[in-house]
PDB file of N, CA and C in Angstrom:
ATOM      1  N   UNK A   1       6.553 -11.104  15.101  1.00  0.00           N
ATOM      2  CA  UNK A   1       5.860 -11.750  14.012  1.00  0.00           C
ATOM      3  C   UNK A   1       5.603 -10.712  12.916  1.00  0.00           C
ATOM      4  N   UNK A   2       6.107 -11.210  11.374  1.00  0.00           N
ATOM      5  CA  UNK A   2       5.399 -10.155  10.506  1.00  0.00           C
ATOM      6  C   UNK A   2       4.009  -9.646  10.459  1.00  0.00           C
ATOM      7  N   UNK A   3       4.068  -8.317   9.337  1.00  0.00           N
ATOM      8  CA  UNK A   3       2.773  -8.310   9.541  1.00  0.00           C
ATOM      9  C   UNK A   3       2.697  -7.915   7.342  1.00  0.00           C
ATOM     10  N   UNK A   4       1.692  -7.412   7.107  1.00  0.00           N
ATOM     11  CA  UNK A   4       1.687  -7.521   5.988  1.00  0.00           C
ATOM     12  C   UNK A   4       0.576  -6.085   5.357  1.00  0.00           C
ATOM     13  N   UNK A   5       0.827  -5.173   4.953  1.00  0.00           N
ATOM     14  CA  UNK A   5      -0.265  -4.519   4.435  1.00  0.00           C
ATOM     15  C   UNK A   5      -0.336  -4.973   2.729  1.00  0.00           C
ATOM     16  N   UNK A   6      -1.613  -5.156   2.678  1.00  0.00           N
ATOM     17  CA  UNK A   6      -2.170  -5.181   1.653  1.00  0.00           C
ATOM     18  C   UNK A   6      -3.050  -4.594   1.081  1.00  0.00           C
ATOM     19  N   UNK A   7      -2.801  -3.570  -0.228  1.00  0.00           N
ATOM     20  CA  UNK A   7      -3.795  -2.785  -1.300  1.00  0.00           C
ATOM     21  C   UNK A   7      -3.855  -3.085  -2.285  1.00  0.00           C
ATOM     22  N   UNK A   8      -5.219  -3.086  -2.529  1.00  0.00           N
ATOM     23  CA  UNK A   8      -5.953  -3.263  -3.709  1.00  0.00           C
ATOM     24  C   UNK A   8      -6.170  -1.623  -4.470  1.00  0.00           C
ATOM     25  N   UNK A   9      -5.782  -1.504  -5.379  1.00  0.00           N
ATOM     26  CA  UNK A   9      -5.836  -0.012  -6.251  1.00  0.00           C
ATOM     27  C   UNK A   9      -6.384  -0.128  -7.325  1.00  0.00           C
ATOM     28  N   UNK A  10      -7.540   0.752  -7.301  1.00  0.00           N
ATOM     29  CA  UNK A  10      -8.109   0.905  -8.625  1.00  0.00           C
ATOM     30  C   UNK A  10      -7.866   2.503  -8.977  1.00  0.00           C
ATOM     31  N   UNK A  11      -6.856   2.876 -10.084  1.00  0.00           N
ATOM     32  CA  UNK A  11      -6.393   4.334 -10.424  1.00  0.00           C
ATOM     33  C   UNK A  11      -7.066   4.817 -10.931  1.00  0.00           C
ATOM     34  N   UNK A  12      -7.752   6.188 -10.565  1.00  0.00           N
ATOM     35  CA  UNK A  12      -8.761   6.795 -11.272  1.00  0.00           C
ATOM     36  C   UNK A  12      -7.912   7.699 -12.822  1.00  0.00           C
ATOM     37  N   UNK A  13      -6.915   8.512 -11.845  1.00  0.00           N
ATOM     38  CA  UNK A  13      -6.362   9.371 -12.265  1.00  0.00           C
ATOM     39  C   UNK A  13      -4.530   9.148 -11.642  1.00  0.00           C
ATOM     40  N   UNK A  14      -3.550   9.350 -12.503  1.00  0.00           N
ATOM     41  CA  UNK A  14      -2.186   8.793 -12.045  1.00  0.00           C
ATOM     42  C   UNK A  14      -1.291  10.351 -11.572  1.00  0.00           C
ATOM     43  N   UNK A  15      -1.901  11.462 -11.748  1.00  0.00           N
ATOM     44  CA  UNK A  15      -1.504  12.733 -11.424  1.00  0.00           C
ATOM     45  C   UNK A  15      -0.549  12.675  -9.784  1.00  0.00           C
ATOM     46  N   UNK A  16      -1.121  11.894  -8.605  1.00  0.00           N
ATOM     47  CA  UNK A  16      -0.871  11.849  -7.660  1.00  0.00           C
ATOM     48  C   UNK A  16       0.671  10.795  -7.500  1.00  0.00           C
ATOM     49  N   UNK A  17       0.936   9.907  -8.255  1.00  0.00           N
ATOM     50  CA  UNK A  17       1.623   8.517  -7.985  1.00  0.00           C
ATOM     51  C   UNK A  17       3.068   9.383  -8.287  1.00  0.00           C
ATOM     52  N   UNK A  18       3.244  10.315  -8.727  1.00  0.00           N
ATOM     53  CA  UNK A  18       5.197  10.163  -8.733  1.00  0.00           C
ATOM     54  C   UNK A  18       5.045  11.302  -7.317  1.00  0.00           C
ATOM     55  N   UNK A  19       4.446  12.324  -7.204  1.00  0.00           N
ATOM     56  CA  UNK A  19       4.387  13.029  -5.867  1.00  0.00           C
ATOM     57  C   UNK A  19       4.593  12.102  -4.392  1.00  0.00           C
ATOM     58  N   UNK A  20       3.583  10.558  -4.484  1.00  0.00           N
ATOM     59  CA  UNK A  20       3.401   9.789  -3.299  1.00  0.00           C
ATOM     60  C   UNK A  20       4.891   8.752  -3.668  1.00  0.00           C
ATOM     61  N   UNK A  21       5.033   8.566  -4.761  1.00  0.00           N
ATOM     62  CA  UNK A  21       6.517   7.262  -4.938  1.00  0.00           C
ATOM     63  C   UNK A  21       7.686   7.857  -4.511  1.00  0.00           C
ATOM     64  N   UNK A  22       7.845   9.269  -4.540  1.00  0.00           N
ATOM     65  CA  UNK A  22       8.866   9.865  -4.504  1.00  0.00           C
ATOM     66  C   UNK A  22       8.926  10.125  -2.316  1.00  0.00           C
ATOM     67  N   UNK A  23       8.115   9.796  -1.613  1.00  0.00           N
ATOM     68  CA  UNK A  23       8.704  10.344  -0.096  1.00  0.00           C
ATOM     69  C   UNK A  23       7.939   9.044   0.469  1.00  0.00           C
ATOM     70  N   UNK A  24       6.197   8.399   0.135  1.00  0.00           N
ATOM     71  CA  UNK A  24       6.100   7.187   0.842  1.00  0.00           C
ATOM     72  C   UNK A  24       6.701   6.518   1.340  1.00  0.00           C
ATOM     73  N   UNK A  25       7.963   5.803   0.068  1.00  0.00           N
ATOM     74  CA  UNK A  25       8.554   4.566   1.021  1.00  0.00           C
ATOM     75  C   UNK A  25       9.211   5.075   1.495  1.00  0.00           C
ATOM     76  N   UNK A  26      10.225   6.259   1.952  1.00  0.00           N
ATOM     77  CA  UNK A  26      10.919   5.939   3.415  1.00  0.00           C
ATOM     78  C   UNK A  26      10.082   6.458   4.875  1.00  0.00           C
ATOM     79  N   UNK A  27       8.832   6.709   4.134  1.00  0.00           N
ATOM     80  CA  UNK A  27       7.990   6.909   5.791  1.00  0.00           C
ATOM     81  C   UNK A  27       7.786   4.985   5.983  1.00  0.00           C
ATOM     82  N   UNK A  28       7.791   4.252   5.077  1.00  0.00           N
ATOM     83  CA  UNK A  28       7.303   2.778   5.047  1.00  0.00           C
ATOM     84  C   UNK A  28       9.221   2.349   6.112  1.00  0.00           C
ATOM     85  N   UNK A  29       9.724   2.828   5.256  1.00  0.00           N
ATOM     86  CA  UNK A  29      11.133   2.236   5.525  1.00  0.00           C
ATOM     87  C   UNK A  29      11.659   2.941   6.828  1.00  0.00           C
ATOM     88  N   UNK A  30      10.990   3.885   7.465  1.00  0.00           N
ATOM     89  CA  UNK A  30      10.974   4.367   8.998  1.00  0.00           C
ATOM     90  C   UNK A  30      10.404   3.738   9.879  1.00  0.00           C
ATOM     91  N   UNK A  31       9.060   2.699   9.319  1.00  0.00           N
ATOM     92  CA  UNK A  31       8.778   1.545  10.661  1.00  0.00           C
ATOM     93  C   UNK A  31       9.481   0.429  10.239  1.00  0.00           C
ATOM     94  N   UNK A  32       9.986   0.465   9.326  1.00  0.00           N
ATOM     95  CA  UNK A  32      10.784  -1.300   9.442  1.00  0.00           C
ATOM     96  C   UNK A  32      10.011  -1.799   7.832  1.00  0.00           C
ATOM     97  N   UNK A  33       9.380  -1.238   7.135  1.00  0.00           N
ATOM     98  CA  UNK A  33       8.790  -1.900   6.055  1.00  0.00           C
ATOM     99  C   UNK A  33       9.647  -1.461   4.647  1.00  0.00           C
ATOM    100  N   UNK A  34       9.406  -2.739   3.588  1.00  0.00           N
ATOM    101  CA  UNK A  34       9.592  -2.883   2.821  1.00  0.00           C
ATOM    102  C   UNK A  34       8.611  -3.428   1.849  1.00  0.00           C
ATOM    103  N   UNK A  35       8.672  -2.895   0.441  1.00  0.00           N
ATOM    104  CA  UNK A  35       8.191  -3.243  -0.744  1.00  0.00           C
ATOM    105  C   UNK A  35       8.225  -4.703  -1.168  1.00  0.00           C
ATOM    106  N   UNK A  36       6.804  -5.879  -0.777  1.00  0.00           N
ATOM    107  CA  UNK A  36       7.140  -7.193  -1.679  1.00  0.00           C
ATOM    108  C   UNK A  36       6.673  -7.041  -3.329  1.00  0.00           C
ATOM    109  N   UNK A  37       5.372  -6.355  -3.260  1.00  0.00           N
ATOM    110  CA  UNK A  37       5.012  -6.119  -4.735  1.00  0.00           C
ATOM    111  C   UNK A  37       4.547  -4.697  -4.578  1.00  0.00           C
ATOM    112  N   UNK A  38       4.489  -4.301  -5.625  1.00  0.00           N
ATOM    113  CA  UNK A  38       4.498  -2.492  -5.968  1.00  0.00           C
ATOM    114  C   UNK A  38       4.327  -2.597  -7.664  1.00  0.00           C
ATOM    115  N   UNK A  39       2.368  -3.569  -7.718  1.00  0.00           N
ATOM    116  CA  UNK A  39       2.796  -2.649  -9.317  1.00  0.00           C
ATOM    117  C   UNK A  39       3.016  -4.470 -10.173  1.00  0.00           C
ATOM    118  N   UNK A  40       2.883  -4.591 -11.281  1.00  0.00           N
ATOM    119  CA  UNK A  40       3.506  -5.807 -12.104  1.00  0.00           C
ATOM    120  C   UNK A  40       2.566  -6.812 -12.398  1.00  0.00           C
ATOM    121  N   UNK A  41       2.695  -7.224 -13.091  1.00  0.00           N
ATOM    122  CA  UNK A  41       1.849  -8.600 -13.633  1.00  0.00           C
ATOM    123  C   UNK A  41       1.458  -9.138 -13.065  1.00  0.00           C
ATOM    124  N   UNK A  42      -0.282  -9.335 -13.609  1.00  0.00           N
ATOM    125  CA  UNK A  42      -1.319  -9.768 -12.851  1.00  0.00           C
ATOM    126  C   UNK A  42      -1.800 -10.974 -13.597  1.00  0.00           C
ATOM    127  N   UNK A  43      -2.131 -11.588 -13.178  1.00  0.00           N
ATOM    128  CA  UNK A  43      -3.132 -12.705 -14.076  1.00  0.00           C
ATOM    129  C   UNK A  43      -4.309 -13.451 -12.697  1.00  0.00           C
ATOM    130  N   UNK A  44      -5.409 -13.313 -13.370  1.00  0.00           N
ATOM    131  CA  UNK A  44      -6.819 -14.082 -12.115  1.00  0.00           C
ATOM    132  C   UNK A  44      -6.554 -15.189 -12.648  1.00  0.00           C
ATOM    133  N   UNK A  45      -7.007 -16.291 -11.608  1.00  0.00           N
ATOM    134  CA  UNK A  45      -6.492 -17.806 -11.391  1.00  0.00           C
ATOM    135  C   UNK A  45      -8.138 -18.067 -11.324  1.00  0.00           C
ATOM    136  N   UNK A  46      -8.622 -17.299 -10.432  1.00  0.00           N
ATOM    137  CA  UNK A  46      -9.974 -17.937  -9.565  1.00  0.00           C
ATOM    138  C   UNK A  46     -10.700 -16.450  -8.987  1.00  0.00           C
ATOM    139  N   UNK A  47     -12.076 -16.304  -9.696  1.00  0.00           N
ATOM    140  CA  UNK A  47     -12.610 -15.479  -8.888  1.00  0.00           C
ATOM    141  C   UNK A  47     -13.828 -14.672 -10.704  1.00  0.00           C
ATOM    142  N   UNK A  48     -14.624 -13.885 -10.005  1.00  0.00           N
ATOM    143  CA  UNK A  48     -15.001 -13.073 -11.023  1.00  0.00           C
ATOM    144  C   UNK A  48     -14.698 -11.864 -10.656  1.00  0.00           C
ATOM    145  N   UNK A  49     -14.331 -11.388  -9.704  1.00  0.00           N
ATOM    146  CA  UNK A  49     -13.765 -10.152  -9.557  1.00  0.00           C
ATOM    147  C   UNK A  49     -12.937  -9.627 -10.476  1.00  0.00           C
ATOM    148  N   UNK A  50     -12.691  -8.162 -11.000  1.00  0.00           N
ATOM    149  CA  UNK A  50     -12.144  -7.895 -11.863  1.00  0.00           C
ATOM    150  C   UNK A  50     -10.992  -7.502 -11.264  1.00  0.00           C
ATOM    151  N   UNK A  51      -9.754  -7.722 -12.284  1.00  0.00           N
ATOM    152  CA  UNK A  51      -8.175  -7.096 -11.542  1.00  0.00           C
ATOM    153  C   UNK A  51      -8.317  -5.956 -11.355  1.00  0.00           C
ATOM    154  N   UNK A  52      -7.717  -5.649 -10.004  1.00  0.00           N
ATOM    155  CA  UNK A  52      -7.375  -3.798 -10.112  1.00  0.00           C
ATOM    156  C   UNK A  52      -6.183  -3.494 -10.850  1.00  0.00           C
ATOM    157  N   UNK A  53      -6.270  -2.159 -10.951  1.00  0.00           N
ATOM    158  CA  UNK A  53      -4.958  -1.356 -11.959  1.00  0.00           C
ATOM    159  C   UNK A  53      -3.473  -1.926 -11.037  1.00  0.00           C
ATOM    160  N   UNK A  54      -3.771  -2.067  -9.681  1.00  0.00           N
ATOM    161  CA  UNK A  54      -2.387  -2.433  -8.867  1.00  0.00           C
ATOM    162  C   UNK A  54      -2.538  -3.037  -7.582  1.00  0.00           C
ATOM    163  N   UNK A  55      -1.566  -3.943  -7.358  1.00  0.00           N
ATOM    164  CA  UNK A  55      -1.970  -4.450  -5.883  1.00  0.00           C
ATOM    165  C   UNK A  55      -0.379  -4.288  -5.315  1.00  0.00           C
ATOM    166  N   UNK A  56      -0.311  -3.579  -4.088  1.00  0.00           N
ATOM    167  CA  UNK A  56       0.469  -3.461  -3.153  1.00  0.00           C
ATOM    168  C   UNK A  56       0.804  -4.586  -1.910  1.00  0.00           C
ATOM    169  N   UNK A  57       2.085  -4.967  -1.697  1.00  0.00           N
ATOM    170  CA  UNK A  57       2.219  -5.591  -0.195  1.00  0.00           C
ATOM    171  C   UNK A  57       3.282  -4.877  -0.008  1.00  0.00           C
ATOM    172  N   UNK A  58       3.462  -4.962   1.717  1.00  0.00           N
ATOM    173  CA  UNK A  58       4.229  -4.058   2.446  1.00  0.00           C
ATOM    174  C   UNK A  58       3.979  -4.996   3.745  1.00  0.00           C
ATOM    175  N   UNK A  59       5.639  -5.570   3.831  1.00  0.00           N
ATOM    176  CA  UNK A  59       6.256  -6.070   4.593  1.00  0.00           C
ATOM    177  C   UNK A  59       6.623  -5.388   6.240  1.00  0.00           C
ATOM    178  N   UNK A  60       6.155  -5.948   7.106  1.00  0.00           N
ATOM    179  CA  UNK A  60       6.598  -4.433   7.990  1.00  0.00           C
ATOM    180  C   UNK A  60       7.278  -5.515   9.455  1.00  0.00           C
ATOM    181  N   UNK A  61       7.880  -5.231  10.071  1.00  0.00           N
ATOM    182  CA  UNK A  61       8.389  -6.450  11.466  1.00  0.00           C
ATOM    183  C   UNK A  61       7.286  -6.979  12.671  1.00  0.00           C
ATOM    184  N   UNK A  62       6.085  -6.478  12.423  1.00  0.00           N
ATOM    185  CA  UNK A  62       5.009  -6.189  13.620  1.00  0.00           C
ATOM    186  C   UNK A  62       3.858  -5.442  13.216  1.00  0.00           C
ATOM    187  N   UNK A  63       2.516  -6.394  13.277  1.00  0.00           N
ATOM    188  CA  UNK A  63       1.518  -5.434  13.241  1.00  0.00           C
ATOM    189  C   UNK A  63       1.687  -3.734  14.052  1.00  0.00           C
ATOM    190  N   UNK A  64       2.145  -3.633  15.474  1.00  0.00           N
ATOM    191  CA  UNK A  64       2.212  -2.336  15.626  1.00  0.00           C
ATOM    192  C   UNK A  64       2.715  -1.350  14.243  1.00  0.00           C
ATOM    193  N   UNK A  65       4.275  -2.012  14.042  1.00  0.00           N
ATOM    194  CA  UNK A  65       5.214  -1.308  13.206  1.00  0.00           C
ATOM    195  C   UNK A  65       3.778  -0.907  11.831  1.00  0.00           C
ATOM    196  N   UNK A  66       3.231  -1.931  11.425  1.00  0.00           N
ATOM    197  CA  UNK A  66       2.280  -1.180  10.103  1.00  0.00           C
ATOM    198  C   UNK A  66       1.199  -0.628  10.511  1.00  0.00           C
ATOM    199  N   UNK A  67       0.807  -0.387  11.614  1.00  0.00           N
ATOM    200  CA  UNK A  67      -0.417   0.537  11.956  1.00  0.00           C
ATOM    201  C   UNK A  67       0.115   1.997  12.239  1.00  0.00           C
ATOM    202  N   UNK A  68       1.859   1.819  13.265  1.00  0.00           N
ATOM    203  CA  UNK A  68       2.394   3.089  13.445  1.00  0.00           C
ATOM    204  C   UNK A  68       2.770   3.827  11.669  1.00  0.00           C
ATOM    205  N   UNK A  69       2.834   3.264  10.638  1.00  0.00           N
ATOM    206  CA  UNK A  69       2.918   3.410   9.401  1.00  0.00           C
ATOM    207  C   UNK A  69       1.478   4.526   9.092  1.00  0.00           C
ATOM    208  N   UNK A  70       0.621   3.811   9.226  1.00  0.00           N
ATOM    209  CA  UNK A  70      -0.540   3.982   8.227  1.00  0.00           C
ATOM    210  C   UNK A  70      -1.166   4.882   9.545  1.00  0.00           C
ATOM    211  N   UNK A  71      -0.669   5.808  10.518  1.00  0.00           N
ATOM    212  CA  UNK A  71      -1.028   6.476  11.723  1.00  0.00           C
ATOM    213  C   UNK A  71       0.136   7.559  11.493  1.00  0.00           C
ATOM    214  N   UNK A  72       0.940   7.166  11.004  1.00  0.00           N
ATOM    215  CA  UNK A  72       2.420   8.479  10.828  1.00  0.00           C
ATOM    216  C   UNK A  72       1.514  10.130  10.049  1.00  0.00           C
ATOM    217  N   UNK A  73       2.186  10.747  10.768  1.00  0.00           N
ATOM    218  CA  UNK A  73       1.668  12.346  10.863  1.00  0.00           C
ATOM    219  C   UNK A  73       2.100  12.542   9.491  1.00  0.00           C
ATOM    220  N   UNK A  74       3.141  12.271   9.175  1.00  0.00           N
ATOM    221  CA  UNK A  74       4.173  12.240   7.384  1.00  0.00           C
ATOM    222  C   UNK A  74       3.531  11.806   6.278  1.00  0.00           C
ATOM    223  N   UNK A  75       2.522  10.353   6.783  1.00  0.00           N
ATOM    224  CA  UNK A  75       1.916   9.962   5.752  1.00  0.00           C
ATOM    225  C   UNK A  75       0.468  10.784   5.648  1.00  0.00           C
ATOM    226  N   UNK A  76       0.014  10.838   6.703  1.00  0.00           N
ATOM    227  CA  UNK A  76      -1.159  11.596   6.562  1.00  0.00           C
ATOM    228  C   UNK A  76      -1.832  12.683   5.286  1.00  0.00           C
ATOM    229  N   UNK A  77      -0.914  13.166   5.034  1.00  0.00           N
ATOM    230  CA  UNK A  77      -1.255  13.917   4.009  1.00  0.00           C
ATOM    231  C   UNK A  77      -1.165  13.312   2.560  1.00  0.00           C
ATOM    232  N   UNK A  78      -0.147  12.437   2.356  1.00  0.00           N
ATOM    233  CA  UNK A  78      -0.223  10.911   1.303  1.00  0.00           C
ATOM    234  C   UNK A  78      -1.414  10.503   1.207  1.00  0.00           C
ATOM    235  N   UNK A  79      -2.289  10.081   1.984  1.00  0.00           N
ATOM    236  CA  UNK A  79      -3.249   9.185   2.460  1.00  0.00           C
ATOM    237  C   UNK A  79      -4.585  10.048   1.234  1.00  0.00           C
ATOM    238  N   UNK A  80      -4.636  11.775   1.278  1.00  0.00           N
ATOM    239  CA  UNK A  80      -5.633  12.642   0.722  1.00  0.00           C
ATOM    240  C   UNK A  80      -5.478  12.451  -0.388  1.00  0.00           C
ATOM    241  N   UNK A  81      -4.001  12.874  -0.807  1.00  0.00           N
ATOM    242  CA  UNK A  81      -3.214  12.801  -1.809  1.00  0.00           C
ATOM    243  C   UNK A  81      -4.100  11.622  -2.961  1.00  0.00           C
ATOM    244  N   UNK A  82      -3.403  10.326  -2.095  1.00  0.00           N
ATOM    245  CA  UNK A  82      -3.576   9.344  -3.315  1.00  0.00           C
ATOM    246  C   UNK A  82      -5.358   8.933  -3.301  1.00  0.00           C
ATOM    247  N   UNK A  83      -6.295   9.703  -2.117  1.00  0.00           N
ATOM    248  CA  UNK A  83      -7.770   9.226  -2.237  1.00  0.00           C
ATOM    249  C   UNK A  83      -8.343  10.321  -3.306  1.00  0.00           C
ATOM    250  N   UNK A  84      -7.570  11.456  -3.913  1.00  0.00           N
ATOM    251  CA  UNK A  84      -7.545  12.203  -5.135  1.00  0.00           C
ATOM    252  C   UNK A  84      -7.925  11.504  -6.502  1.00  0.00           C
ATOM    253  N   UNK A  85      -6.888  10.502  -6.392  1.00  0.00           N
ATOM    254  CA  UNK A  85      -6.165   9.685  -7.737  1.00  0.00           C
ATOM    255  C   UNK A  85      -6.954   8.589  -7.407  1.00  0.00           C
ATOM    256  N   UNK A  86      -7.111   7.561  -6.735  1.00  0.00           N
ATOM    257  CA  UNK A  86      -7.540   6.147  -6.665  1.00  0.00           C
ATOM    258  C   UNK A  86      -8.260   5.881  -5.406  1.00  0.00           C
ATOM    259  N   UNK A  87      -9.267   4.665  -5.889  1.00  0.00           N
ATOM    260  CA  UNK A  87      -9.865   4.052  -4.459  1.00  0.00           C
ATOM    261  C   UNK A  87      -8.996   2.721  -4.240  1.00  0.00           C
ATOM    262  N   UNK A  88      -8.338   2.401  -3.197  1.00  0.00           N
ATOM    263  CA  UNK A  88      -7.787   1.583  -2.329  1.00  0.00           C
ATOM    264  C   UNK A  88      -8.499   0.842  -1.699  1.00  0.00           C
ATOM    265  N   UNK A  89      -8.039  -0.537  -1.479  1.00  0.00           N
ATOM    266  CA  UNK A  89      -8.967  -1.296  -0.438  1.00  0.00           C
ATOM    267  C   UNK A  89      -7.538  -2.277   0.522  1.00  0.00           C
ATOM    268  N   UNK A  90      -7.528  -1.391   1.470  1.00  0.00           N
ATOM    269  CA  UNK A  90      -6.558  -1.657   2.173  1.00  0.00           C
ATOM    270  C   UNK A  90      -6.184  -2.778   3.490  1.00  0.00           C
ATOM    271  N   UNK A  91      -5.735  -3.652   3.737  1.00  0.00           N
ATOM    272  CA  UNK A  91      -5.872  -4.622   5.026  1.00  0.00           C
ATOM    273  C   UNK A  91      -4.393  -4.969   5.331  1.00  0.00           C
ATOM    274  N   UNK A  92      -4.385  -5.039   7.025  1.00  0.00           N
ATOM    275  CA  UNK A  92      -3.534  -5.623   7.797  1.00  0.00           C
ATOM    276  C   UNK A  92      -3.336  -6.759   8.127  1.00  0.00           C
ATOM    277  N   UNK A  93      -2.590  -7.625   7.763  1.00  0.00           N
ATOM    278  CA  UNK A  93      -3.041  -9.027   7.826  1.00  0.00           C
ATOM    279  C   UNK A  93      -1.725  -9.346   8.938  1.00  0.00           C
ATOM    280  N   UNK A  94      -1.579 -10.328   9.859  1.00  0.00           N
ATOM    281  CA  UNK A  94      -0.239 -10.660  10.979  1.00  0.00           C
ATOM    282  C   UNK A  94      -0.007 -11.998   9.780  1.00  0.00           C
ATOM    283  N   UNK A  95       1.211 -12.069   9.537  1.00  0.00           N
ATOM    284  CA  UNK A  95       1.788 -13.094   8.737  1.00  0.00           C
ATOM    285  C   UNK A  95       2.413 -14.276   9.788  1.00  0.00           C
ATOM    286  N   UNK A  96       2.934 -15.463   9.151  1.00  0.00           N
ATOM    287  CA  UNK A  96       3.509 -16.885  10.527  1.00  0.00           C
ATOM    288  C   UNK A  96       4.652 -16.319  10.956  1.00  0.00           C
TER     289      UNK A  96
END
């Protein structure tokens, strides 16, 4: 069953984002994940919450597969990296 990570990004500072774009996705593309959104046009429908600067999904084959992701020794240091630049609000969701 899929699974789905989802981030919410609010960019403080963008110093960090070509360092993390440039090796992230193939630690993503080493458990089986892929890029659905990365970034692009936003528009609120419903809510007062304000948009963040970016919202991420990441497709992965199996909740394991996106936890072994966001647990990888490779990303680990990504993880400091981009809490430098932006606060994230990150979730695992199991898709149908």
């Amino acid at each position: 069953m899929p699974a789905y990570a989802i981030g919410r990004l609010q960019i403080r500072d963008c110093a960090w984002m070509e360092k993390y774009g440039a090796t992230v996705p193939s630690i993503i593309a080493k458990h089986g994940g892929r890029y659905l959104v990365r970034g692009g046009k936003m528009e609120m429908l419903e809510g007062d919450t304000a948009l963040p600067s970016s919202i991420v999904v990441i497709e992965f084959p199996t909740m394991a597969a996106a936890r072994a992701y966001y647990h990888d020794p490779d990303y680990a240091p990504f993880i400091e990296l981009r809490k430098a630049g932006a606060d994230l609000d990150f979730v695992l969701v199991e898709g149908l």
